[in-house]
C-alpha atoms as a PDB file:
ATOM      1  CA  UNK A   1     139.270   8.005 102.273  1.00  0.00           C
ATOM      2  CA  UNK A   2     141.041  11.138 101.266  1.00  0.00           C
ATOM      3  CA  UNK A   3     141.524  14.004 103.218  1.00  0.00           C
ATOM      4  CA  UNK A   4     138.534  15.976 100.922  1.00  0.00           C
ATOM      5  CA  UNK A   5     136.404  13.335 101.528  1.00  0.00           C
ATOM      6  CA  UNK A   6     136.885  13.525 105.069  1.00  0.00           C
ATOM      7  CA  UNK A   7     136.539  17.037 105.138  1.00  0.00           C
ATOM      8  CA  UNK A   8     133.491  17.146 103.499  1.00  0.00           C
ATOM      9  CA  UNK A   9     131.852  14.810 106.253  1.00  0.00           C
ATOM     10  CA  UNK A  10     133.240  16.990 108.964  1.00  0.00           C
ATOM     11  CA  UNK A  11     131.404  20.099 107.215  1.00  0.00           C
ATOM     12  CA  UNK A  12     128.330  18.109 107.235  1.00  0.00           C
ATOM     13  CA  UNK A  13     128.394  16.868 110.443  1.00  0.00           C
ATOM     14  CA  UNK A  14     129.147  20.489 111.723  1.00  0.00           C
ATOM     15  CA  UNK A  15     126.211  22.052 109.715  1.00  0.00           C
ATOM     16  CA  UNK A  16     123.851  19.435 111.143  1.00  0.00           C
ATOM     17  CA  UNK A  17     124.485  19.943 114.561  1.00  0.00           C
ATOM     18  CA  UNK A  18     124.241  23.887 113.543  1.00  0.00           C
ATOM     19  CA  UNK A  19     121.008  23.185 112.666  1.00  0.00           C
ATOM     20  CA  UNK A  20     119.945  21.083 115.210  1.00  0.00           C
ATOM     21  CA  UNK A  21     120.952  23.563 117.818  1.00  0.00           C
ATOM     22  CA  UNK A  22     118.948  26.535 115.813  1.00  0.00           C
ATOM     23  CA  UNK A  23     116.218  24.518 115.741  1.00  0.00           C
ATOM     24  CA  UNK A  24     116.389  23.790 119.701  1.00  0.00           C
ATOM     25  CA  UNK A  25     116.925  26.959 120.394  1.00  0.00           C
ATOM     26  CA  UNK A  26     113.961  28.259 118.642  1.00  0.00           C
ATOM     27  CA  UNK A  27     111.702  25.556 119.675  1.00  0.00           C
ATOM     28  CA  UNK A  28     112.721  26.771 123.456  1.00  0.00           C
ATOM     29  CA  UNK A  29     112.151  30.642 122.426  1.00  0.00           C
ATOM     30  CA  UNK A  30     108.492  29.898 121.223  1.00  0.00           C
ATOM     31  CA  UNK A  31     107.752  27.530 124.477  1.00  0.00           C
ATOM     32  CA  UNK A  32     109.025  30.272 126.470  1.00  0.00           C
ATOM     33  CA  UNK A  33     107.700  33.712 124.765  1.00  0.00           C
ATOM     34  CA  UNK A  34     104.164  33.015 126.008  1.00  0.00           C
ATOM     35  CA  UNK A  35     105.146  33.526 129.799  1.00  0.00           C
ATOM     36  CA  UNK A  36     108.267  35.628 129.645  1.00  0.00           C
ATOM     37  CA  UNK A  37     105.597  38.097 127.509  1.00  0.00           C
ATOM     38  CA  UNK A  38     102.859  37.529 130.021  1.00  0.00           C
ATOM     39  CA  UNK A  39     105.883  38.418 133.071  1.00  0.00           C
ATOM     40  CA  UNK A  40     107.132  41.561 131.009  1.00  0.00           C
ATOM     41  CA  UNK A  41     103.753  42.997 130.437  1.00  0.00           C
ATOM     42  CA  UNK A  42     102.770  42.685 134.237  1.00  0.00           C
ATOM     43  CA  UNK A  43     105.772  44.247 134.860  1.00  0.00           C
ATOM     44  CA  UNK A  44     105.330  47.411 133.089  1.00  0.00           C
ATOM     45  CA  UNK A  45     101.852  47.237 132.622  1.00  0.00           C
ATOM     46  CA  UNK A  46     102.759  47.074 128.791  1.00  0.00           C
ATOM     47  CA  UNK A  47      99.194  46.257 126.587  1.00  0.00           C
ATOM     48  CA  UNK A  48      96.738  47.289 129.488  1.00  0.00           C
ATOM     49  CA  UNK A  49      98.091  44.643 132.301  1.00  0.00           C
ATOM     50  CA  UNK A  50      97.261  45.829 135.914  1.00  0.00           C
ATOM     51  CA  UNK A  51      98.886  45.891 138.832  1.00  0.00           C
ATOM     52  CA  UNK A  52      97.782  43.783 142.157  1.00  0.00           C
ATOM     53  CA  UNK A  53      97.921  44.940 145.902  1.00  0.00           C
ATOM     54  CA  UNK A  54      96.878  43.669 149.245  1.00  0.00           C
ATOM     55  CA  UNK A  55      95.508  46.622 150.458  1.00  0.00           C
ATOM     56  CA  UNK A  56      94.430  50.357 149.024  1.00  0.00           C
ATOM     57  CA  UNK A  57      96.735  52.923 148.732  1.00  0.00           C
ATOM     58  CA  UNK A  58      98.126  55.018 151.280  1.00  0.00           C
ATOM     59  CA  UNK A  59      97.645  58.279 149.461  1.00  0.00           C
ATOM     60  CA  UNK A  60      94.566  59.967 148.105  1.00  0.00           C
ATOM     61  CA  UNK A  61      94.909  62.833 145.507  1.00  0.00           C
ATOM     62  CA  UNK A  62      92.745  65.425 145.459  1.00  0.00           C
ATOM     63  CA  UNK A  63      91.978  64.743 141.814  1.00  0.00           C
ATOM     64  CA  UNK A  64      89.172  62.704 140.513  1.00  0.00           C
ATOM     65  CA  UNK A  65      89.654  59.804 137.642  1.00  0.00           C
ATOM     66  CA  UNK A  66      86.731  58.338 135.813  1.00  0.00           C
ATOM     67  CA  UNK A  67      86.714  54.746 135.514  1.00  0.00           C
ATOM     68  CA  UNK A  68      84.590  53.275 132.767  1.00  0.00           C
ATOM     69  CA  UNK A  69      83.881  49.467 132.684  1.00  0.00           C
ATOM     70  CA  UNK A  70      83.516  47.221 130.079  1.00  0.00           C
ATOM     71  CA  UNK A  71      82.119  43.877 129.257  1.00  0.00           C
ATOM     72  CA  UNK A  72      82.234  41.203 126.436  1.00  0.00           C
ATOM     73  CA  UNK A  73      82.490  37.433 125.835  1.00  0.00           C
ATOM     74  CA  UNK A  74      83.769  35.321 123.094  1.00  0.00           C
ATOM     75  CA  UNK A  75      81.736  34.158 120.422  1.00  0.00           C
ATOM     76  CA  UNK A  76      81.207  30.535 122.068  1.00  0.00           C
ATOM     77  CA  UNK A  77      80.204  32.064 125.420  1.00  0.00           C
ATOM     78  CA  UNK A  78      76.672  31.311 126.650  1.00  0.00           C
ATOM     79  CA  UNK A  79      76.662  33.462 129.759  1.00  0.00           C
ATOM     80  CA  UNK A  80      75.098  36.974 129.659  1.00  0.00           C
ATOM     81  CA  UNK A  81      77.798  39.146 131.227  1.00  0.00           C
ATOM     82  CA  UNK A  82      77.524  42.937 131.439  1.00  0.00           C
ATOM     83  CA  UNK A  83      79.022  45.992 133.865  1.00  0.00           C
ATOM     84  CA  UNK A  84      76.127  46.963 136.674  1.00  0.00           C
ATOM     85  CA  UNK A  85      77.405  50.468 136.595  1.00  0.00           C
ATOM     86  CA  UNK A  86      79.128  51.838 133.374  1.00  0.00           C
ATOM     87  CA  UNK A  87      81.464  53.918 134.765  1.00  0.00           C
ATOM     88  CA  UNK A  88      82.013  56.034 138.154  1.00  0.00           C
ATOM     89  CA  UNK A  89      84.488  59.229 139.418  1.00  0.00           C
ATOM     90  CA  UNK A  90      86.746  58.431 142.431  1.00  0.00           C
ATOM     91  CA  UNK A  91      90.260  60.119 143.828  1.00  0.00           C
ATOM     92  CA  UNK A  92      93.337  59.114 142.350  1.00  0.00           C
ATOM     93  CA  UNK A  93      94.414  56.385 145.084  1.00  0.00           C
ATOM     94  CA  UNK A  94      90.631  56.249 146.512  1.00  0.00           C
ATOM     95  CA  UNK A  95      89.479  52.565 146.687  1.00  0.00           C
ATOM     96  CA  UNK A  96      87.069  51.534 144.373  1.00  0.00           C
ATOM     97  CA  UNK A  97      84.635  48.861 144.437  1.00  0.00           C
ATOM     98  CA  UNK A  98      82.633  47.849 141.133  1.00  0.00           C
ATOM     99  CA  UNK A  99      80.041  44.867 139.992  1.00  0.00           C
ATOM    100  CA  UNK A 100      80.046  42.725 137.051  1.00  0.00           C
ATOM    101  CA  UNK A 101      76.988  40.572 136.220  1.00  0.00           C
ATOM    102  CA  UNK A 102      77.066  37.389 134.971  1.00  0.00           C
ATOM    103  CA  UNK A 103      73.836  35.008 134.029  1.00  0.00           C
ATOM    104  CA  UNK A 104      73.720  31.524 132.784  1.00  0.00           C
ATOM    105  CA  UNK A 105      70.583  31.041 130.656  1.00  0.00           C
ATOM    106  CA  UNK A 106      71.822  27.338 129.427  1.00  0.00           C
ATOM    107  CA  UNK A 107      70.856  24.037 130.717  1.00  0.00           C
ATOM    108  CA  UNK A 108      73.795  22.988 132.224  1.00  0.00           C
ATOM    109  CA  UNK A 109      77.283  23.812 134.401  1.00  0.00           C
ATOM    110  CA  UNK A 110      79.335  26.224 132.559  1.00  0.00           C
ATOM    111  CA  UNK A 111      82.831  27.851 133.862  1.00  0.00           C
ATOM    112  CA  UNK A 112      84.065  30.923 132.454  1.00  0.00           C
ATOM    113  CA  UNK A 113      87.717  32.795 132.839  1.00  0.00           C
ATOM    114  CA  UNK A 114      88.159  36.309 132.705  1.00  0.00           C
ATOM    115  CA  UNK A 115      90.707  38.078 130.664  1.00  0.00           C
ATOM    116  CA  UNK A 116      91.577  41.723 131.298  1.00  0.00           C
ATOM    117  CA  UNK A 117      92.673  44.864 129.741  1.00  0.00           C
ATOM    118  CA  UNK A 118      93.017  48.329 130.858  1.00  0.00           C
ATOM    119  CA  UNK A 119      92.897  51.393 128.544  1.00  0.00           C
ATOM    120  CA  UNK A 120      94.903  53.675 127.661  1.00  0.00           C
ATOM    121  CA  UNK A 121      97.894  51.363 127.845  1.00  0.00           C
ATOM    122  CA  UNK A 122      99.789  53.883 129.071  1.00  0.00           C
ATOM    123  CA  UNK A 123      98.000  54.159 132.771  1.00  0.00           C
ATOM    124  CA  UNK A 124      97.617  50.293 132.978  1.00  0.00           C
ATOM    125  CA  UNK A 125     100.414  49.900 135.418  1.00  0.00           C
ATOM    126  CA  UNK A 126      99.405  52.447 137.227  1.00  0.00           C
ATOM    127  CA  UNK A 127      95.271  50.668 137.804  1.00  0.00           C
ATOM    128  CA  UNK A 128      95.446  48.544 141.069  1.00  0.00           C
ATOM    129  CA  UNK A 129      93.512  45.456 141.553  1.00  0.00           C
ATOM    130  CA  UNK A 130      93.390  44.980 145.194  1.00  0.00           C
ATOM    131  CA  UNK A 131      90.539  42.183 144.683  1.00  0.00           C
ATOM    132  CA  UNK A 132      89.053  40.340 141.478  1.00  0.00           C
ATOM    133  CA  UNK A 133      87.161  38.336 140.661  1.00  0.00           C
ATOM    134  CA  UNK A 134      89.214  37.103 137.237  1.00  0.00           C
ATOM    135  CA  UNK A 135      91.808  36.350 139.225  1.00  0.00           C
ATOM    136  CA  UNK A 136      89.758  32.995 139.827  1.00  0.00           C
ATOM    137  CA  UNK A 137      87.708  30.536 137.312  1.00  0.00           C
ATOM    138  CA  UNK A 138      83.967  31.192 137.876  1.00  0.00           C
ATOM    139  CA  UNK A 139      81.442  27.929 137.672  1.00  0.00           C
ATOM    140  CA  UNK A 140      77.477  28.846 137.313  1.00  0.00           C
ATOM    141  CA  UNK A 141      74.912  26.604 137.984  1.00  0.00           C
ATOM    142  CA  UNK A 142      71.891  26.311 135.121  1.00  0.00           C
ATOM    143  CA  UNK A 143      69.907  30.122 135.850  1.00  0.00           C
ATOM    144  CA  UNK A 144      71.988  31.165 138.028  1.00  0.00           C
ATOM    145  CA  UNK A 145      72.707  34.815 138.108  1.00  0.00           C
ATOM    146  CA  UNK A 146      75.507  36.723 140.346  1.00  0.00           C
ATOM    147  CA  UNK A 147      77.272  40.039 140.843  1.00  0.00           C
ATOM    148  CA  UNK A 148      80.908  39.816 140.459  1.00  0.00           C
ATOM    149  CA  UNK A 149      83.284  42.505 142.805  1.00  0.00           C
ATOM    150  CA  UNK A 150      86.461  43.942 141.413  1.00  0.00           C
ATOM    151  CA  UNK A 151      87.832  46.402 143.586  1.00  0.00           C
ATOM    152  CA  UNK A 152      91.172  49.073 142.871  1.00  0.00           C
ATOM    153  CA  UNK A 153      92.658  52.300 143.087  1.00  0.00           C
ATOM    154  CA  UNK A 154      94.258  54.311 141.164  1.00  0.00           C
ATOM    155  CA  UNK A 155      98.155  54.453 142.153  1.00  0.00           C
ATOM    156  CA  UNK A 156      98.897  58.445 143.206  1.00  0.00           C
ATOM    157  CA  UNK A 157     102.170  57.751 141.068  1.00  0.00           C
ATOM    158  CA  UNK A 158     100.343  58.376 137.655  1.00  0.00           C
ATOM    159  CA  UNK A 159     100.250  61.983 138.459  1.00  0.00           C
ATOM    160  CA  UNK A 160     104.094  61.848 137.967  1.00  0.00           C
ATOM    161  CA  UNK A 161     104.550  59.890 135.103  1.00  0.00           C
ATOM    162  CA  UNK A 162     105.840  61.069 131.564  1.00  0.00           C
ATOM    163  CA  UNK A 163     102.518  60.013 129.193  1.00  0.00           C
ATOM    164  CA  UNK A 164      99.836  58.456 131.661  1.00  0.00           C
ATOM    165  CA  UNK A 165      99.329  61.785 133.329  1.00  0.00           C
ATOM    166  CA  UNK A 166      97.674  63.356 130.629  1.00  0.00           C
ATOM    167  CA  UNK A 167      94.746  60.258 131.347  1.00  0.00           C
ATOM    168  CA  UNK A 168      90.973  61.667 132.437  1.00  0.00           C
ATOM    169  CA  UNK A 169      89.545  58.254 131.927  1.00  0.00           C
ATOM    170  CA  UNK A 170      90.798  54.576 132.768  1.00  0.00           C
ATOM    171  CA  UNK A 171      88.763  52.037 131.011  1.00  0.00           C
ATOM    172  CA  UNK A 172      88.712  48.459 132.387  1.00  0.00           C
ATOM    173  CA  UNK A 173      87.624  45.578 129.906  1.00  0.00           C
ATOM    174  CA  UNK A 174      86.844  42.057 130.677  1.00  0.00           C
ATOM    175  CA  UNK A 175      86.322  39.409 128.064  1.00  0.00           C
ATOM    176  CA  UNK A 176      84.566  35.817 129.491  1.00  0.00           C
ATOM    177  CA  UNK A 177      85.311  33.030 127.275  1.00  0.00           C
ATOM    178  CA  UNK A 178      84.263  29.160 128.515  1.00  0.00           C
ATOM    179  CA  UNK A 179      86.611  27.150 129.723  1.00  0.00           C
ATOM    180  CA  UNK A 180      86.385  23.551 130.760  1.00  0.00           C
ATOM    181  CA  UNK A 181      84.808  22.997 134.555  1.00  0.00           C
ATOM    182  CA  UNK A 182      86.821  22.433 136.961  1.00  0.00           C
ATOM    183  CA  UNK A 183      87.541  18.598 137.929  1.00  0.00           C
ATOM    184  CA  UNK A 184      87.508  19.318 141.540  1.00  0.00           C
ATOM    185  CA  UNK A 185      84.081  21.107 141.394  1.00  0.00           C
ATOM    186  CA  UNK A 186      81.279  20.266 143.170  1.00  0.00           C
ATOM    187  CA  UNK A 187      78.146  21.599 142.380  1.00  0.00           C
ATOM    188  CA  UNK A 188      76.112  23.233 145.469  1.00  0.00           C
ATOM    189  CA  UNK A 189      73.344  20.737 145.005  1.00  0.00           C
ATOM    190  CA  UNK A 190      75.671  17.366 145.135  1.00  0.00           C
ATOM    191  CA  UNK A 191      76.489  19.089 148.511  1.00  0.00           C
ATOM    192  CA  UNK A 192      73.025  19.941 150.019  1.00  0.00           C
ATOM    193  CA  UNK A 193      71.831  16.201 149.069  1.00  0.00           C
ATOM    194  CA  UNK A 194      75.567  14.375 150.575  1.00  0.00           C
ATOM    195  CA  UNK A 195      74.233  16.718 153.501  1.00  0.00           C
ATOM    196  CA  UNK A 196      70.803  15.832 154.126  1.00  0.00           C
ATOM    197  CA  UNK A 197      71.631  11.989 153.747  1.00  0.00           C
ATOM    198  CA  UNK A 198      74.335  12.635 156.793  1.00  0.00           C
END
């Protein structure tokens, strides 16, 4: 072999292990965007994403924020799902406790996941879910109909802050889309009948 020869291979050989680390690379960037996007925007409350607590706030402003709420589904969703109240005033870092409605008209089983936004972006970080019900899947039995609690305050801190300050209203939007049910569920009436035969 001459030396060209064996410099060509060598170039080769180099530019396909260039490639195959691009391509690894890449592949690992799109696994991973999902996730790290999902961590950045709960971080900053970038897109609408809320914040979480344990408990209310500490601090209660003398200044009232109107919260609307806001319901939808996807397309393939059967349930009926729909605010109970359409909006309400409370004290920036009051507690707030509102209802969502949900109704299965179908036949059969059907589980549902709730996705969430809060609007304008800006003040999403600054809306706190103390307790949701999205952050759990929901199952409904055939006809069955229930009220759903989300409760939150509004964190004091939005008073302070460069653009969400300016905010009179906070809207919150859920969007139910079906999801498969649960392999661990039982339904209520598999339970009352394993029950009565004990």
């Amino acid at each position: 072999m001459t030396m060209a020869t064996e410099h060509s291979n060598s170039a080769k050989t180099k530019t396909v292990w260039q490639l195959l680390a691009v391509i690894f690379i890449m592949g690992s960037l799109a696994w991973a965007s999902v996730p790290l996007y999902d961590l950045f925007c709960r971080v900053t409350g970038f897109g609408g994403t809320t914040s979480t607590s344990d408990q209310g706030s500490d601090v209660i402003l003398d200044q009232i924020m109107t919260i609307k709420f806001d319901a939808s589904k996807t397309r393939d969703m059967p349930w009926e799902f729909k605010a109970v109240e359409r909006e309400m005033d409370i004290k920036i870092g009051e507690t707030g406790l509102a209802f969502y409605e949900a109704y299965n008209p179908t036949d059969r089983v059907v589980a549902g996941s709730a996705n969430y936004n809060v609007f304008p972006y800006d003040a999403g970080s600054f809306f706190v879910k103390i307790d949701c019900f999205c952050f759990e899947e929901q199952v409904l039995q055939p006809g069955e109909r229930v009220q759903m609690p989300v409760s939150f305050y509004v964190d004091p801190e939005i008073v302070d802050d460069r653009d969400a300050k300016f905010a009179k209203h906070i809207t919150l939007s859920y969007t139910f889309h079906e999801i498969d049910v649960p392999e661990d569920y039982v339904s209520p009436a598999t339970t009352e009948t394993t029950t009565k035969l004990n």
